[in-house]
Protein backbone atom coordinates (compact mmCIF):
# COMPACT_ATOMS: atom_id res chain seq x y z
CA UNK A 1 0.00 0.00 0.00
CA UNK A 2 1.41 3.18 -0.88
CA UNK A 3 2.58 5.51 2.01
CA UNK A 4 0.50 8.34 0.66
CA UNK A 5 -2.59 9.38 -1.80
CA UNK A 6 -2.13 9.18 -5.38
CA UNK A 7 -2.59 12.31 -6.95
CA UNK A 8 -4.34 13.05 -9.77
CA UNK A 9 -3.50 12.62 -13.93
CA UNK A 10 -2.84 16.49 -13.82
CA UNK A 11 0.87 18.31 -15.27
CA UNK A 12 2.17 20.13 -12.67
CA UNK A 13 1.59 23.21 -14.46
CA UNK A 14 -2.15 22.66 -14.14
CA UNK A 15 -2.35 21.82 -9.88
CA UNK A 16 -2.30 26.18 -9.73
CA UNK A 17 -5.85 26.96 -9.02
CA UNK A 18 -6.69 28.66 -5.85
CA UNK A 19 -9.36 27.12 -3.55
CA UNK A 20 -11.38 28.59 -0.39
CA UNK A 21 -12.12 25.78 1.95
CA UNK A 22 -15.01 26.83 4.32
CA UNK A 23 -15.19 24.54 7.39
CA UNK A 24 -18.32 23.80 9.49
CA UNK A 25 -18.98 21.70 12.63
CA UNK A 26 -20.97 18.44 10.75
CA UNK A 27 -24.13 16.96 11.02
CA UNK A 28 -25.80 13.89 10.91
CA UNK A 29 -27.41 12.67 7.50
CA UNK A 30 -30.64 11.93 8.70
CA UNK A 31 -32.68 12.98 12.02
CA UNK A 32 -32.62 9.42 13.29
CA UNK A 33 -30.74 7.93 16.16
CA UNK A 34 -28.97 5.20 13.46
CA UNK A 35 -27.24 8.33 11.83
CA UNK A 36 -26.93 10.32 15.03
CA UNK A 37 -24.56 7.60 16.78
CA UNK A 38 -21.52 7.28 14.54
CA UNK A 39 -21.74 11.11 13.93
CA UNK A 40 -21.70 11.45 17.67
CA UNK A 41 -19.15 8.61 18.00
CA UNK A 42 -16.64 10.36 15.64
CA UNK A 43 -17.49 14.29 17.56
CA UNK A 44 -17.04 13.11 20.88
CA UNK A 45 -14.24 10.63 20.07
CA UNK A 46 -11.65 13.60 19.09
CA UNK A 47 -9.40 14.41 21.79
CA UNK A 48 -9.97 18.26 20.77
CA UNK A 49 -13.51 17.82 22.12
CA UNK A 50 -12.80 15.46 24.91
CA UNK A 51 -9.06 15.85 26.38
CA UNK A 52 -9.25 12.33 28.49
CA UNK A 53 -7.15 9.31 27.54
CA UNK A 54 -9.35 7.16 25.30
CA UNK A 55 -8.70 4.30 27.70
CA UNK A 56 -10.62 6.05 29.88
CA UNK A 57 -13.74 8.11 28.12
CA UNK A 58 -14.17 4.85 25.19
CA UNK A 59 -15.94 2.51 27.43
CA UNK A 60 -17.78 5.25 28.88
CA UNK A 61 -18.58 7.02 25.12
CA UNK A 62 -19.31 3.35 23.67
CA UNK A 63 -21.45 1.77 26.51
CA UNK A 64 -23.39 4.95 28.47
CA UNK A 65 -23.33 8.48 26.33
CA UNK A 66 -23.88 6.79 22.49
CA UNK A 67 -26.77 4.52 23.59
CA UNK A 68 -28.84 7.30 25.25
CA UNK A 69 -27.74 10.37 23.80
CA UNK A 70 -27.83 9.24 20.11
CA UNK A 71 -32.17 8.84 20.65
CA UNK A 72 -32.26 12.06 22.42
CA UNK A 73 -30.30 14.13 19.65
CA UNK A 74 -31.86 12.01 17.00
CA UNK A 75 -35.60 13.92 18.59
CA UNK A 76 -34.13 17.05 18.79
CA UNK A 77 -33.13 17.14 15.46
CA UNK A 78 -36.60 15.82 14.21
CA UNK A 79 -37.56 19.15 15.86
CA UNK A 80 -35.73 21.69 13.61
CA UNK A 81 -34.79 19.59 10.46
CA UNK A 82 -35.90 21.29 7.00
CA UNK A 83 -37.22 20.01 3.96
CA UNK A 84 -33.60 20.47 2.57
CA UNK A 85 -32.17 18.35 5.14
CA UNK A 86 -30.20 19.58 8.17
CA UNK A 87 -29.74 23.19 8.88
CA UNK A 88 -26.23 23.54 9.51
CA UNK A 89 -25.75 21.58 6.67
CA UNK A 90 -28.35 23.82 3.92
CA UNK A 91 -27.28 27.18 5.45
CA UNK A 92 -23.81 26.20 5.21
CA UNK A 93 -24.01 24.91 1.61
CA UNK A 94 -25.75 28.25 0.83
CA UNK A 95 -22.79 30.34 1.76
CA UNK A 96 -19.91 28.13 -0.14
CA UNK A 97 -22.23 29.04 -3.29
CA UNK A 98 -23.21 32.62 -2.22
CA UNK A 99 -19.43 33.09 -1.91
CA UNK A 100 -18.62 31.32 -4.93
CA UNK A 101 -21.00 33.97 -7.04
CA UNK A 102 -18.78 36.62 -5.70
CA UNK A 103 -15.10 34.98 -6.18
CA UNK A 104 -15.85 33.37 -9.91
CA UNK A 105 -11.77 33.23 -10.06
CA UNK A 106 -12.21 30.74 -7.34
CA UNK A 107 -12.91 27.01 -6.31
CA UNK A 108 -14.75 27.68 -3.10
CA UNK A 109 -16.43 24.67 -1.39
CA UNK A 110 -17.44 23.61 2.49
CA UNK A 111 -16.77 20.65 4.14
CA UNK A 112 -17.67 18.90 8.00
CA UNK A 113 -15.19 18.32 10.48
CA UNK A 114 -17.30 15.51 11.25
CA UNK A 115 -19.50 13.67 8.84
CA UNK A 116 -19.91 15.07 5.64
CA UNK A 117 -18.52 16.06 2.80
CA UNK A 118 -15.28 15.24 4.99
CA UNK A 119 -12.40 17.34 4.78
CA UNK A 120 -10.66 14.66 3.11
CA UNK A 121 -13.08 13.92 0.38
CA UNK A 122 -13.26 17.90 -0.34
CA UNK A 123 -9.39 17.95 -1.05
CA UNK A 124 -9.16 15.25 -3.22
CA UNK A 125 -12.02 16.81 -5.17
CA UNK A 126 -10.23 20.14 -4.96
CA UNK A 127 -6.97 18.27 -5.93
CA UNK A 128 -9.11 16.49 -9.24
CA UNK A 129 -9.74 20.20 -10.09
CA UNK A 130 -6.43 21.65 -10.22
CA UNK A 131 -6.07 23.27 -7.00
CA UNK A 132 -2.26 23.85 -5.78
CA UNK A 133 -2.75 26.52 -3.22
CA UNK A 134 -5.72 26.43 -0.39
CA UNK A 135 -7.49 29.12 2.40
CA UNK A 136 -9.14 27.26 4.72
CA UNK A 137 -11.56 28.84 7.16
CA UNK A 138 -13.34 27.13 9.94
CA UNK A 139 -16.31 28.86 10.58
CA UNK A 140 -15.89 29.92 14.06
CA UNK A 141 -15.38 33.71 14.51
CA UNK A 142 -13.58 32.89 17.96
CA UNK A 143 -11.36 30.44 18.22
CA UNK A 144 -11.43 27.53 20.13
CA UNK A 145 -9.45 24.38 20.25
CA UNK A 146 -12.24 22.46 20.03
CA UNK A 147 -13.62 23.85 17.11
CA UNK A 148 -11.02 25.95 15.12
CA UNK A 149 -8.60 23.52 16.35
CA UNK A 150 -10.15 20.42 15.49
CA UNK A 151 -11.17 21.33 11.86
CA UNK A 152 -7.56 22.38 11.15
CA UNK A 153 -6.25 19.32 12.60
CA UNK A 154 -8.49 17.50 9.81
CA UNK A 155 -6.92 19.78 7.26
CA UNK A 156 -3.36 19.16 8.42
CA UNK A 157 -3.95 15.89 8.62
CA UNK A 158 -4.82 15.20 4.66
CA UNK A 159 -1.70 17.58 3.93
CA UNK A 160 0.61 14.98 5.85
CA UNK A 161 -1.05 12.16 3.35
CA UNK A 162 -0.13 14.23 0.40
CA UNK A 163 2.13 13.40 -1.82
CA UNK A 164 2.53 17.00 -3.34
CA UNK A 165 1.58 19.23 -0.81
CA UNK A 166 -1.20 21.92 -1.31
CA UNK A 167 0.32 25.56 -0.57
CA UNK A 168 -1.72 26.61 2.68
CA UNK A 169 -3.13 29.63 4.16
CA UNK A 170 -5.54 29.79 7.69
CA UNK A 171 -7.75 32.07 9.35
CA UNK A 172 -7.66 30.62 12.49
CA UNK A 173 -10.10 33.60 13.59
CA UNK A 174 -11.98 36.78 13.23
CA UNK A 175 -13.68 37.27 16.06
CA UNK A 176 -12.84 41.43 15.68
CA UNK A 177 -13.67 41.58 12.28
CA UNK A 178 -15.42 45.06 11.28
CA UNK A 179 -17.05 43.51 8.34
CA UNK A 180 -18.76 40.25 10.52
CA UNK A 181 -19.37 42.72 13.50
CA UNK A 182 -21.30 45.41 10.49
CA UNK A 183 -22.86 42.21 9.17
CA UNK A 184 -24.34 41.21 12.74
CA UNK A 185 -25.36 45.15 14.07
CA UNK A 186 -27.32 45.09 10.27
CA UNK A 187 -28.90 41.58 10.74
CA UNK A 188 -30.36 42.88 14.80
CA UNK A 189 -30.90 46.09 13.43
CA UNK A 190 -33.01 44.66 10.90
CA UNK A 191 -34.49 42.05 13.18
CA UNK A 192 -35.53 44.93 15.53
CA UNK A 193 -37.22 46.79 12.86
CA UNK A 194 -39.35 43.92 11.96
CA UNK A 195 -40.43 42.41 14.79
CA UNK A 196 -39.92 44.76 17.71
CA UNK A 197 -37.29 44.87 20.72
CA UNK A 198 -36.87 43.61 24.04
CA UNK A 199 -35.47 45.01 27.36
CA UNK A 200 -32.22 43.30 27.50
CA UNK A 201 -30.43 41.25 24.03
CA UNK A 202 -28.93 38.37 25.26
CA UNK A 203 -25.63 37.31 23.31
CA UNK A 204 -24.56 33.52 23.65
CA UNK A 205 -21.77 31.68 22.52
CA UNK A 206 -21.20 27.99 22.75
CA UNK A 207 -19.23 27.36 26.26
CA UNK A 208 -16.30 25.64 26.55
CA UNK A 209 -14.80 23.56 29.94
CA UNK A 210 -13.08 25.76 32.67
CA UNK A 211 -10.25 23.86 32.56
CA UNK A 212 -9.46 24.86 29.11
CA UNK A 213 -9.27 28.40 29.68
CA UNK A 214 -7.22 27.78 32.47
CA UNK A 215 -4.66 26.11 30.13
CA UNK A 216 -4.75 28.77 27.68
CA UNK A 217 -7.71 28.52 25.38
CA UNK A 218 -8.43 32.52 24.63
CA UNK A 219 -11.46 31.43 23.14
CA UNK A 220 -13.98 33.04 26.11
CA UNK A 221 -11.65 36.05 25.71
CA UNK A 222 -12.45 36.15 22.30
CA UNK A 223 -16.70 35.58 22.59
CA UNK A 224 -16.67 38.77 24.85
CA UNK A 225 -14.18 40.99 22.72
CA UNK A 226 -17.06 40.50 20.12
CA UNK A 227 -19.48 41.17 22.56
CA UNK A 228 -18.26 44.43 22.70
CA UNK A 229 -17.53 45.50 19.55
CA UNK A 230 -21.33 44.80 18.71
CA UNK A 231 -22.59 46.26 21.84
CA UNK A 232 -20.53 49.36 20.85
CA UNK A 233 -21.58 48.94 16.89
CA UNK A 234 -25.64 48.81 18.04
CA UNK A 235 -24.93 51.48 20.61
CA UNK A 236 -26.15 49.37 23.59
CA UNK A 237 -25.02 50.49 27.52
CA UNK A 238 -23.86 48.02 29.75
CA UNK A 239 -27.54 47.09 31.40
CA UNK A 240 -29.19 46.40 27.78
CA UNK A 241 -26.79 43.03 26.92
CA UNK A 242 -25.39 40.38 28.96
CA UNK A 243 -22.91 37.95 28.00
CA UNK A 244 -23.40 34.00 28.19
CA UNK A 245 -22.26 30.42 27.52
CA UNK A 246 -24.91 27.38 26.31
CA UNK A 247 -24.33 23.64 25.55
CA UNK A 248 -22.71 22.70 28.58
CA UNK A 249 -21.87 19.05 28.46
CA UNK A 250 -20.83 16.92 31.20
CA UNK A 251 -20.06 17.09 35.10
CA UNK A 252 -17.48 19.15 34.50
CA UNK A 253 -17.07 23.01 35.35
CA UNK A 254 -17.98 24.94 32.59
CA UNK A 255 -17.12 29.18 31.81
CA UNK A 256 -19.84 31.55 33.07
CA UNK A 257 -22.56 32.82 33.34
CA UNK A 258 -24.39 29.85 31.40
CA UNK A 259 -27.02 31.31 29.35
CA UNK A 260 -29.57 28.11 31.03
CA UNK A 261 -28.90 29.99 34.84
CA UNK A 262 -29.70 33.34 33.18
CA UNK A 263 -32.70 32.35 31.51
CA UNK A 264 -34.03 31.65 34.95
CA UNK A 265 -32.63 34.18 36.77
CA UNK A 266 -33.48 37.60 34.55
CA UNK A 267 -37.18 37.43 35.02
CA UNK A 268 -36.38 37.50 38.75
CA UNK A 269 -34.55 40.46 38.16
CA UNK A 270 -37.93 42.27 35.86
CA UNK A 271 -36.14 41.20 32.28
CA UNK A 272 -39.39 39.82 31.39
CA UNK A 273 -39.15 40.48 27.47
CA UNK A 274 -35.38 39.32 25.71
CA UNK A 275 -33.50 39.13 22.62
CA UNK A 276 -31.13 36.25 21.86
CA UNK A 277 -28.64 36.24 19.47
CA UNK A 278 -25.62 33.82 19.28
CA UNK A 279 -22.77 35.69 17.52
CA UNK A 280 -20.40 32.67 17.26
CA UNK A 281 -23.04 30.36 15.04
CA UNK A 282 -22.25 31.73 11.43
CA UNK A 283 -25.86 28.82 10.65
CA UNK A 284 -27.74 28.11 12.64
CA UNK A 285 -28.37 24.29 13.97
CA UNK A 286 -29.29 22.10 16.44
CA UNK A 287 -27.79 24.37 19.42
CA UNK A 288 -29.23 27.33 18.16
CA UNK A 289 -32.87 26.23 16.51
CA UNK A 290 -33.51 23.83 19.64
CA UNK A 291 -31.49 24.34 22.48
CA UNK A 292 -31.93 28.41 22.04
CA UNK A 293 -34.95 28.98 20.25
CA UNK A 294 -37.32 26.66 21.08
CA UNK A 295 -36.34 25.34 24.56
CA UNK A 296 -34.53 28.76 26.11
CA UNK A 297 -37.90 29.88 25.03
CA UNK A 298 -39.91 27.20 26.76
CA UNK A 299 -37.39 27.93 30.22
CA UNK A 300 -37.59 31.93 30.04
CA UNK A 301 -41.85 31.57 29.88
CA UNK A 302 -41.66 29.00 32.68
CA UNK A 303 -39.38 31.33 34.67
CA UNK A 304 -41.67 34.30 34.64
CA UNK A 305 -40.83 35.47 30.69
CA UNK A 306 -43.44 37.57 28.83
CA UNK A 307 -41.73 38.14 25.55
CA UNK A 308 -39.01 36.22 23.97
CA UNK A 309 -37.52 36.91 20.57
CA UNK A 310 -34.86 34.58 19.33
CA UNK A 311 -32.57 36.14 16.02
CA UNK A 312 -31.35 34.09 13.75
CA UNK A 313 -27.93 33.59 12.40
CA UNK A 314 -26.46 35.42 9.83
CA UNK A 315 -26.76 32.38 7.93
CA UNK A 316 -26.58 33.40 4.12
CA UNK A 317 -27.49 37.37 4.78
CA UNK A 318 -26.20 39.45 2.07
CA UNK A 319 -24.21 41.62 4.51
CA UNK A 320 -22.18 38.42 5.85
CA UNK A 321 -21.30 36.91 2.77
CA UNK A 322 -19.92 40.64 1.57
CA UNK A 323 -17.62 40.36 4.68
CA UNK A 324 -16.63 36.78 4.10
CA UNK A 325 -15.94 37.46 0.32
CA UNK A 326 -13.85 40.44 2.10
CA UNK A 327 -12.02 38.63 5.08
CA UNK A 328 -11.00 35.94 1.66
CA UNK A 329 -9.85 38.78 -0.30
CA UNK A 330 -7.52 40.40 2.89
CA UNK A 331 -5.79 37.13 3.52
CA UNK A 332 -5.53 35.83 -0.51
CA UNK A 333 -4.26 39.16 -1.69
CA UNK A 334 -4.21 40.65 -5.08
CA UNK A 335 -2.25 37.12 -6.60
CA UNK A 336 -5.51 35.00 -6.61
C-alpha cells in the first residue's frame, strides 16, 4: 500500500488553481438515532472535544453516552430539520455558493469536520480540479481548540497524506472583524425593525470547559471581545446586553454565566421580554434552533418570561457573505 494518496493525472503546471475551503462543525445525515450515533461517535471521540485518555472516556462514550444520547439528539433534530435536510448543513451549503457567485476566479467549497462532505473527500475533489494553493476557514469567529482547532487538525492531517503538498493559508479567527461585527449590528438592526425589541439582548456563545481556559484557550476572551464590539456597533449600555455560555456538556465546570442559569434568573430580576442572538453560530443548527430557540424559550416563559424573541444567524445574509468574500480577499491578496 502506498505511504501516501495518489494524486491526480494532472501536469504540474495545471495543480495552480486557488481554492477557499469553508469549514463547518458536521451533522448527521438523517434525524434518526442510526445516523446520530456514529456522527456522535466520531465528535465526541476527538481528543480536541474530549481531552481524556481514550482508555478512559471509550468505554464510557461506547457503553453509556452513544446509547442514550444518540435517541435524544436524533428527537431534537426531528424538531428543527428542514425540507432540505439539516440546517447547519443547507445554510452552510448556501454560503460556499453565495461566496462562490462573488469569487468566480475561485474554487470555493465547504466541508464537515465531522461527517460530511469530509475534509478529506473535499481535497481530493479540490486536488481532481487543479487546485495547488488552499485558504481554509473554519467557521468559528472565535477560536477555540475544540472547534477551530479540530477542523484544522483535519486539514493538516490530509496535507501529511499528500504526496505533493497543497500551498496553505488559515484564518484561524476573526472574532474582531469590522465587516462580521457590520454584518451582525445590520442583521439585529433589521431584526428589531421587523419584529420589535426587548429590554435586555442576550448574546450567547457555545461554552467551553473551565479547565481549558485555564490552560490557555483565549477562546472566552475572544466571545466577549465580540461582545463588545457589537454592543458598541448597536450602541447598547452596559444594562441592555449580557454575555453567556450554552451547551454545557458533562459534570465538568464549565465558563460563566451559562445562558440556562440566566434564563431563569433575569425574570427575577424584571427582564421579562429578551432578545437572543448567538454571535459565534455563522448557521444556525441544532444548538441554536432547539437548544436556544425553542427550549430557552420554553425555560424563560416557565421562569416568569413575557416576551421572547430569538434572532437568527447570519446564515446566508447578504451583509455576511460581503464580509466573508472580504475577510477571503484580505488574507488571498491581489495574486488569486
Amino acid at each position: 500500500m502506498p505511504l501516501f494518496l495518489p494524486e491526480p493525472s494532472l501536469p504540474y503546471c495545471r495543480q495552480n488553481r486557488t481554492a477557499v475551503l469553508l469549514i463547518n462543525l458536521g451533522t448527521p445525515d438523517a434525524p434518526t438515532a442510526g445516523a446520530v450515533r456514529p456522527y456522535l461517535k466520531s465528535f465526541l471521540s476527538d481528543l480536541r472535544v474530549v481531552e481524556l485518555s481514550k482508555w478512559l472516556w471509550q468505554p464510557v462514550l461506547r457503553g453509556i453516552v452513544l446509547p442514550f444520547r444518540a435517541g435524544k439528539s436524533a428527537r431534537a433534530y426531528e424538531k428543527i430539520w428542514l425540507e432540505e435536510g439539516s440546517p447547519l448543513a443547507v445554510y452552510t451549503a448556501r454560503q460556499a455558493a453565495a461566496l462562490a457567485e462573488r469569487l468566480p476566479g475561485l474554487l470555493v467549497r465547504y466541508a464537515m469536520t465531522y461527517g460530511n462532505p469530509s475534509v478529506a473527500d473535499v481535497l481530493s475533489e479540490l486536488k481532481a480540479q487543479g487546485a495547488g494553493r488552499l485558504l481554509v476557514i473554519p467557521m468559528y469567529p472565535q477560536y477555540a481548540a475544540s472547534s477551530s482547532g479540530a477542523a484544522l487538525d483535519k486539514v493538516f492531517g490530509q496535507l501529511l497524506r499528500q504526496r505533493n503538498q497543497m500551498s496553505i493559508r488559515t484564518v484561524s479567527r476573526f472574532y474582531d472583524d469590522a465587516g462580521y461585527i457590520d454584518a451582525m449590528k445590520n442583521h439585529i438592526l433589521q431584526y428589531w425593525t421587523e419584529h420589535g425589541r426587548g429590554q435586555k439582548l442576550m448574546l450567547s456563545f457555545h461554552g467551553i470547559p473551565q479547565s481549558h481556559y485555564d490552560l490557555g484557550d483565549p477562546y472566552p476572551d475572544e466571545c466577549r471581545h465580540t461582545a463588545g464590539l457589537l454592543a458598541e456597533a448597536l450602541e447598547l449600555t452596559e444594562n441592555e446586553y449580557t454575555v453567556s455560555f450554552q451547551s454545557r456538556f458533562g459534570r465538568a465546570e464549565w465558563i460563566t454565566p451559562g445562558t440556562q442559569d440566566l434564563l431563569d434568573r433575569l425574570p427575577e430580576q424584571g427582564i421579562t421580554e429578551l432578545d437572543v442572538f448567538c454571535p459565534g453560530f455563522l448557521a444556525d443548527c441544532l444548538e441554536t434552533m432547539e437548544e436556544i430557540a425553542l427550549m430557552g424559550r420554553e425555560q424563560f416563559y416557565e421562569a416568569g418570561g413575557k416576551n421572547y424573541r430569538y434572532i437568527p444567524c447570519l446564515n446566508d445574509h447578504p451583509d455576511w457573505i460581503g464580509a466573508l468574500e472580504r475577510l477571503v480577499k484580505e488574507n488571498l491578496g491581489g495574486g488569486y
